[in-house]
Protein backbone atom coordinates (compact mmCIF):
# COMPACT_ATOMS: atom_id res chain seq x y z
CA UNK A 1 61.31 16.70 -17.11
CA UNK A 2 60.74 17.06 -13.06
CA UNK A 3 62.87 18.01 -10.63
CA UNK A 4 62.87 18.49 -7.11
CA UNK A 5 64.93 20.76 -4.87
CA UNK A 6 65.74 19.71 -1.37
CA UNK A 7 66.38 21.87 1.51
CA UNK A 8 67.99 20.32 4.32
CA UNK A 9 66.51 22.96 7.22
CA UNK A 10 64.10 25.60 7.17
CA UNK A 11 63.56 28.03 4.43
CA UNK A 12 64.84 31.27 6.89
CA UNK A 13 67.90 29.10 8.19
CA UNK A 14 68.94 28.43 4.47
CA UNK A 15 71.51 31.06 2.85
CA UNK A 16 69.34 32.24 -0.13
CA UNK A 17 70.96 35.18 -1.78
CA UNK A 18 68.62 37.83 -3.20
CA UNK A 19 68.26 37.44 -7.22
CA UNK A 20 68.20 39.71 -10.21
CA UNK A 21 64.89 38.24 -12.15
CA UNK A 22 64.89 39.39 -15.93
CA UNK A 23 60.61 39.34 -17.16
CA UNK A 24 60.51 39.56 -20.89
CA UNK A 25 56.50 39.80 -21.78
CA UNK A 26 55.28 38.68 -25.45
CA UNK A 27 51.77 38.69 -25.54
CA UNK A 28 50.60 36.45 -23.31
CA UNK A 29 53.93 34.74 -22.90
CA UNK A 30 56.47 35.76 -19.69
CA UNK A 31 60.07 34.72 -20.22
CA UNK A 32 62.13 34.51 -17.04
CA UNK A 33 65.99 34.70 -16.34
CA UNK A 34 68.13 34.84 -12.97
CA UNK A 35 71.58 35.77 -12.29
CA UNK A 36 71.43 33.21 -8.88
CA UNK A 37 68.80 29.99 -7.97
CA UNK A 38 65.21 31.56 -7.12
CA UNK A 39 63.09 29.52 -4.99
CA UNK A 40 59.58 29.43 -4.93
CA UNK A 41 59.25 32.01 -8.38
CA UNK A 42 55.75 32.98 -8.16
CA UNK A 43 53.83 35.52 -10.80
CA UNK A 44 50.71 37.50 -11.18
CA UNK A 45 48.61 40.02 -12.89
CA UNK A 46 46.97 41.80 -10.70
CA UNK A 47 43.66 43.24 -11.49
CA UNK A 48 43.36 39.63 -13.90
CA UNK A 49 41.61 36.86 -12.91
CA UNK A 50 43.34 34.15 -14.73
CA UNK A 51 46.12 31.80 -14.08
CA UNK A 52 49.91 30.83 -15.50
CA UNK A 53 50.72 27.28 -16.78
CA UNK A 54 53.13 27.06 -14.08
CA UNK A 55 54.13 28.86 -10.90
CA UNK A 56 55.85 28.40 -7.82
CA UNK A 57 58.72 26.80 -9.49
CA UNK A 58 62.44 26.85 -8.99
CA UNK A 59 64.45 29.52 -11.98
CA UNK A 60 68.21 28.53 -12.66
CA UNK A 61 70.55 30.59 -14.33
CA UNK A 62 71.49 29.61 -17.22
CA UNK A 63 67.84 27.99 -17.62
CA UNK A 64 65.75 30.66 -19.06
CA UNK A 65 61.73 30.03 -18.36
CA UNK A 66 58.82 30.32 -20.55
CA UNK A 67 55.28 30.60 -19.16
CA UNK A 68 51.57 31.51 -20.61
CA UNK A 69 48.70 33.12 -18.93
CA UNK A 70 45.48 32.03 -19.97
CA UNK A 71 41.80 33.83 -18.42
CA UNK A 72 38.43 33.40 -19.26
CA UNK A 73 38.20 37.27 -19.27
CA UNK A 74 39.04 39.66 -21.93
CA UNK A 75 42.67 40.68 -21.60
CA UNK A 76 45.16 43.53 -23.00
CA UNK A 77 47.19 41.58 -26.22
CA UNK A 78 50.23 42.28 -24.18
CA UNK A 79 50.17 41.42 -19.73
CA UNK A 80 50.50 44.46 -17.71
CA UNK A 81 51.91 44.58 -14.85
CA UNK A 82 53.50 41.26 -14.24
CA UNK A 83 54.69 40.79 -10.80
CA UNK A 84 57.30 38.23 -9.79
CA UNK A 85 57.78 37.38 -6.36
CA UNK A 86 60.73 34.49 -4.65
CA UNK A 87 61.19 33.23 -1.16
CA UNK A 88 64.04 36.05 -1.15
C-alpha cells in the first residue's frame, strides 16, 4: 500500500501536536506506536552504520509499525539505543 499525506502550508504554520512514540525492539526489528499522527518518523542507531527498511514515514495511531535494520557490520543481537525523531 502507499499513501501520501498532504499539507496545505508550511510544516511550522501547520498545528502538529507533540506525540507519545512507543519503540518496542526485537532483535533487529523496531515496532512503533503513537497516541497522535507523527510526521516525518525518522530512526537511528547511532554509533551503527547501517540503515532501516523504511524511514521518514508518516505513524498513525491505531497503525502500529514494523521496521528492520540491516548493516554490513557486526551488530549487538538486540539494537541499542534506537532514537526516534518527528517533525514535532
Amino acid at each position: 500500500m502507499h499513501r501520501n499525506e498532504w499539507f496545505f502550508g508550511s510544516f511550522k504554520d501547520s498545528p502538529i501536536a507533540k506525540v507519545n512514540i512507543t519503540v518496542a525492539i526485537s532483535g533487529h526489528n523496531v515496532t512503533l506506536t503513537t497516541d497522535r499522527p507523527a510526521f516525518f518518523v525518522w530512526l537511528d542507531v547511532p554509533g551503527i552504520r547501517g540503515e532501516f527498511d523504511d524511514n521518514s514515514f508518516t505513524l498513525l495511531p491505531g497503525e502500529p509499525r514494523t521496521v528492520a535494520f540491516s548493516s554490513r557490520e557486526n551488530i549487538p543481537a538486540t539494537l541499542p539505543g534506537v532514537t526516534v525523531s518527528t517533525l514535532r
